[in-house]
C-alpha atoms as a PDB file:
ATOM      1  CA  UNK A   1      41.402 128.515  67.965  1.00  0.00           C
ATOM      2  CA  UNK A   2      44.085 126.819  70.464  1.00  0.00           C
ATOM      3  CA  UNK A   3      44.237 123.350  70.391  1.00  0.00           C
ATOM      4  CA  UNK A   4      43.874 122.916  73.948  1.00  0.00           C
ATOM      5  CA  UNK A   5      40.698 124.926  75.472  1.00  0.00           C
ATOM      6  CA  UNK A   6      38.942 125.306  79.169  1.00  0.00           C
ATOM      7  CA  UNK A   7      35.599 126.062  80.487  1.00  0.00           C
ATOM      8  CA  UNK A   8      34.664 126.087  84.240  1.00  0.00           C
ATOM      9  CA  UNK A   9      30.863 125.106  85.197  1.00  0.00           C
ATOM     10  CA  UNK A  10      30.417 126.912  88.728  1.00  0.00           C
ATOM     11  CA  UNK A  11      27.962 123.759  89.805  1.00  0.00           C
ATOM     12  CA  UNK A  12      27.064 125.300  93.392  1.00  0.00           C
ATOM     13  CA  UNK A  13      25.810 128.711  91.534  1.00  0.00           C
ATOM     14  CA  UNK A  14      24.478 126.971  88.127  1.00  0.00           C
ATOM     15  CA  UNK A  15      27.031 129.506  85.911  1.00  0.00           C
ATOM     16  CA  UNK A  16      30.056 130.160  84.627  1.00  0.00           C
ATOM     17  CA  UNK A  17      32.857 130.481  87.098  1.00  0.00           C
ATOM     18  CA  UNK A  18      34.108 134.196  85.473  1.00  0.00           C
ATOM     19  CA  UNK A  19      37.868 135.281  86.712  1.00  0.00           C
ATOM     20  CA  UNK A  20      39.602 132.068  87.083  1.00  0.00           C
ATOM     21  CA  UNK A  21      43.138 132.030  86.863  1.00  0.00           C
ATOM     22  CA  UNK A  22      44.894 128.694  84.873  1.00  0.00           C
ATOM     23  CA  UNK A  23      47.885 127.647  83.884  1.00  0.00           C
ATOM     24  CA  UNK A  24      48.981 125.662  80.895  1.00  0.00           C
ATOM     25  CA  UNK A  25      52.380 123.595  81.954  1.00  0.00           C
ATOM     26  CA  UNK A  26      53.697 120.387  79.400  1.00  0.00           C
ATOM     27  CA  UNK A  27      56.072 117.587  81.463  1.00  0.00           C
ATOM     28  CA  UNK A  28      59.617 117.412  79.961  1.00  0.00           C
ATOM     29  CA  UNK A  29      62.419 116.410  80.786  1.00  0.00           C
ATOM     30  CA  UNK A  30      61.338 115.411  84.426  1.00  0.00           C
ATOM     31  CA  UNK A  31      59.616 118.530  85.175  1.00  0.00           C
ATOM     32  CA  UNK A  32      56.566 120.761  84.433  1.00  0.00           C
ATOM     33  CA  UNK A  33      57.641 123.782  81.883  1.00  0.00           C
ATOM     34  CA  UNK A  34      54.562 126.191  81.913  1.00  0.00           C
ATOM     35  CA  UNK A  35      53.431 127.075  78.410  1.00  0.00           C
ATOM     36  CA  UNK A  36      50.826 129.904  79.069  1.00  0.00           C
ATOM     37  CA  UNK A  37      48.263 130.752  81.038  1.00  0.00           C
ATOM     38  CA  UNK A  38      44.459 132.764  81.447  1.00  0.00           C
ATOM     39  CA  UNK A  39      41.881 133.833  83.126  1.00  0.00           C
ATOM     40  CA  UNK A  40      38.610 132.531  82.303  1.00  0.00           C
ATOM     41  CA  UNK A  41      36.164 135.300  80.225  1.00  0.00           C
ATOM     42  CA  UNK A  42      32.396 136.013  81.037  1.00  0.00           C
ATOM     43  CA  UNK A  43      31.269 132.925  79.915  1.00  0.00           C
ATOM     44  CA  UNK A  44      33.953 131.228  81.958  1.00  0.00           C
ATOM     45  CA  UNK A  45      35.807 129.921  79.189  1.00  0.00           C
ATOM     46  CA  UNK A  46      39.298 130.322  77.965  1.00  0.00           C
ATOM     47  CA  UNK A  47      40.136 129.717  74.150  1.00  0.00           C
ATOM     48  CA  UNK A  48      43.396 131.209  73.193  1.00  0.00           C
ATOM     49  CA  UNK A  49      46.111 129.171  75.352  1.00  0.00           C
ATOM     50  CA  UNK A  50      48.643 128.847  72.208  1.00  0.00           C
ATOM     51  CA  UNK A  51      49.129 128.484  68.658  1.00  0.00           C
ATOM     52  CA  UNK A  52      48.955 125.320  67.131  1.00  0.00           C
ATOM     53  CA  UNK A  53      52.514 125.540  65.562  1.00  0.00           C
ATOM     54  CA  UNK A  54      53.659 125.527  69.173  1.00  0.00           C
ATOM     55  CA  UNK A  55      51.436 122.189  70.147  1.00  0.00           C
ATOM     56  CA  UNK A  56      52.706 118.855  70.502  1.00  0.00           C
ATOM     57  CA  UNK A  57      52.065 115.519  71.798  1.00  0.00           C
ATOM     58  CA  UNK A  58      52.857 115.204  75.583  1.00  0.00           C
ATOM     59  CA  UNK A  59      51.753 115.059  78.967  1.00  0.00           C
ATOM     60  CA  UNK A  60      49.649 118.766  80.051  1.00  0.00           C
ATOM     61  CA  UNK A  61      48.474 120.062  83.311  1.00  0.00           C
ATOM     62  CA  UNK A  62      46.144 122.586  83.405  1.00  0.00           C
ATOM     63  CA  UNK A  63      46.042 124.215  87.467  1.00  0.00           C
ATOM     64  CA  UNK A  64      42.862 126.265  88.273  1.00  0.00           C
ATOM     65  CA  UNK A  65      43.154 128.510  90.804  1.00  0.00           C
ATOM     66  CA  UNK A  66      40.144 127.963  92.566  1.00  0.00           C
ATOM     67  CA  UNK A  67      41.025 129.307  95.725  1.00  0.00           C
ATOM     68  CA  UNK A  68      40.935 132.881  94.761  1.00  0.00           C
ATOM     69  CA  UNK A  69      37.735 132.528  92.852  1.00  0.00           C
ATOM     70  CA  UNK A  70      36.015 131.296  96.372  1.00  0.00           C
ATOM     71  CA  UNK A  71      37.858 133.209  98.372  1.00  0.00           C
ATOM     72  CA  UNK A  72      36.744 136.756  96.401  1.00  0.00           C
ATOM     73  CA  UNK A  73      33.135 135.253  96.705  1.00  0.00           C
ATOM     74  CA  UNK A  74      33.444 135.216 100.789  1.00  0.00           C
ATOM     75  CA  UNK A  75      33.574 130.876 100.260  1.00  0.00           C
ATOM     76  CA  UNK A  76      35.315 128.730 102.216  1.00  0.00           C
ATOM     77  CA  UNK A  77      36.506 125.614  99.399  1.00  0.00           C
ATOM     78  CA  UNK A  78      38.428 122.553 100.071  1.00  0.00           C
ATOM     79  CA  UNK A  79      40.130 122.699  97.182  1.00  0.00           C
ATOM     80  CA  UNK A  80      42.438 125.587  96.831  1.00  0.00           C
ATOM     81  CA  UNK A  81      43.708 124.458  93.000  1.00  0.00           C
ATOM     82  CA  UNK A  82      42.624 121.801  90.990  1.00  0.00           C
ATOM     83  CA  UNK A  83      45.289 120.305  88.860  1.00  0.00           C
ATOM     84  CA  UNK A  84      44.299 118.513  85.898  1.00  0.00           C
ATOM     85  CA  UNK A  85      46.650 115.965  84.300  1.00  0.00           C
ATOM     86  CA  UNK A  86      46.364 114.638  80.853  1.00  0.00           C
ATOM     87  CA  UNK A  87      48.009 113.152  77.618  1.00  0.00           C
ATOM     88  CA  UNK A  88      47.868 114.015  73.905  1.00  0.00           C
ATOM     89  CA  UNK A  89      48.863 111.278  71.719  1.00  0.00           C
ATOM     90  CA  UNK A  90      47.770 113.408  68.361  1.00  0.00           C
ATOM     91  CA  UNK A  91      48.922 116.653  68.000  1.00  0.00           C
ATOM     92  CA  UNK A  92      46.232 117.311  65.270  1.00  0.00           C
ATOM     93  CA  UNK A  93      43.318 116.749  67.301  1.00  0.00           C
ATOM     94  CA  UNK A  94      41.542 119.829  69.650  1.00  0.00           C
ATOM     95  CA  UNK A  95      41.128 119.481  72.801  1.00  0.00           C
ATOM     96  CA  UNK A  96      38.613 120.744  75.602  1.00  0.00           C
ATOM     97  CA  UNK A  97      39.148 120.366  79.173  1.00  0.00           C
ATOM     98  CA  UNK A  98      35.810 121.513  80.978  1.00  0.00           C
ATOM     99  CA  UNK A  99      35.812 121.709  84.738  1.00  0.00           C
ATOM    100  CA  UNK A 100      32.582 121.549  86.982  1.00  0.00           C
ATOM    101  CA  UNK A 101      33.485 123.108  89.802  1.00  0.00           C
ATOM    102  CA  UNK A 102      32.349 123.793  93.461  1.00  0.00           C
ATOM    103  CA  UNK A 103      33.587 124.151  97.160  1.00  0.00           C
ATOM    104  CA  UNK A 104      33.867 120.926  97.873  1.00  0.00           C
ATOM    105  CA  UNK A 105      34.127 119.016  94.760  1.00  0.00           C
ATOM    106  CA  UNK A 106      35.028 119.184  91.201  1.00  0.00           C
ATOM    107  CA  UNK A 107      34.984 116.720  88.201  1.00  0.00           C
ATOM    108  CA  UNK A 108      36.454 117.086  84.688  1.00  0.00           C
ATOM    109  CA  UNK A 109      36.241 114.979  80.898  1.00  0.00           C
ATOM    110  CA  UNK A 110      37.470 115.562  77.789  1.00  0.00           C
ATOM    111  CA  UNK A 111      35.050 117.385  75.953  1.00  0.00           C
ATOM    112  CA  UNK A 112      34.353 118.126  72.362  1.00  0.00           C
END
């Protein structure tokens, strides 16, 4: 499994938010370097970002492109990306990055 993993909650529908696009970027050297990116499955979930071996501790941004996703459902959202900012301190932890989403709102935690 990746050490860094995603799931989007669509809150307004009560599902998974299937067909999300995300990137995976780290911050060095004054800048964001994108590591990988997905597109959340059928359960809305996206496990396989990268390999361990290539994981270290840092400051991550995961971007959801939430615009798309409403916009292919007809929905007008307020939010056309969500960026999500965050820092591992211990590179042999895992860690999950869920996303409730809707139109006009979103919240995230780190999850287990």
């Amino acid at each position: 499994m990746s050490p860094i993993t995603t799931h989007i909650l669509d809150t307004q529908l009560g599902q998974p938010a299937v067909g999300v696009a995300v990137k995976l970027e780290i911050f060095q050297d004054g800048q964001w370097r994108q590591l990988d990116h997905g597109v959340t499955d059928k359960e809305g979930r996206i496990r396989d970002f990268l390999p361990a071996a290539s994981f270290d501790e840092g400051i991550y941004q995961l971007t959801f492109n939430s615009g798309s996703y409403f916009a292919d459902r007809d929905i007008a959202t307020f939010y056309p990306k969500v960026a999500v900012i965050f820092e591992i301190q211990d590179k042999n932890q895992h860690y999950h990055v869920p996303l409730l989403l809707s139109p006009f709102g979103y919240s995230t935690y780190r999850g287990s």
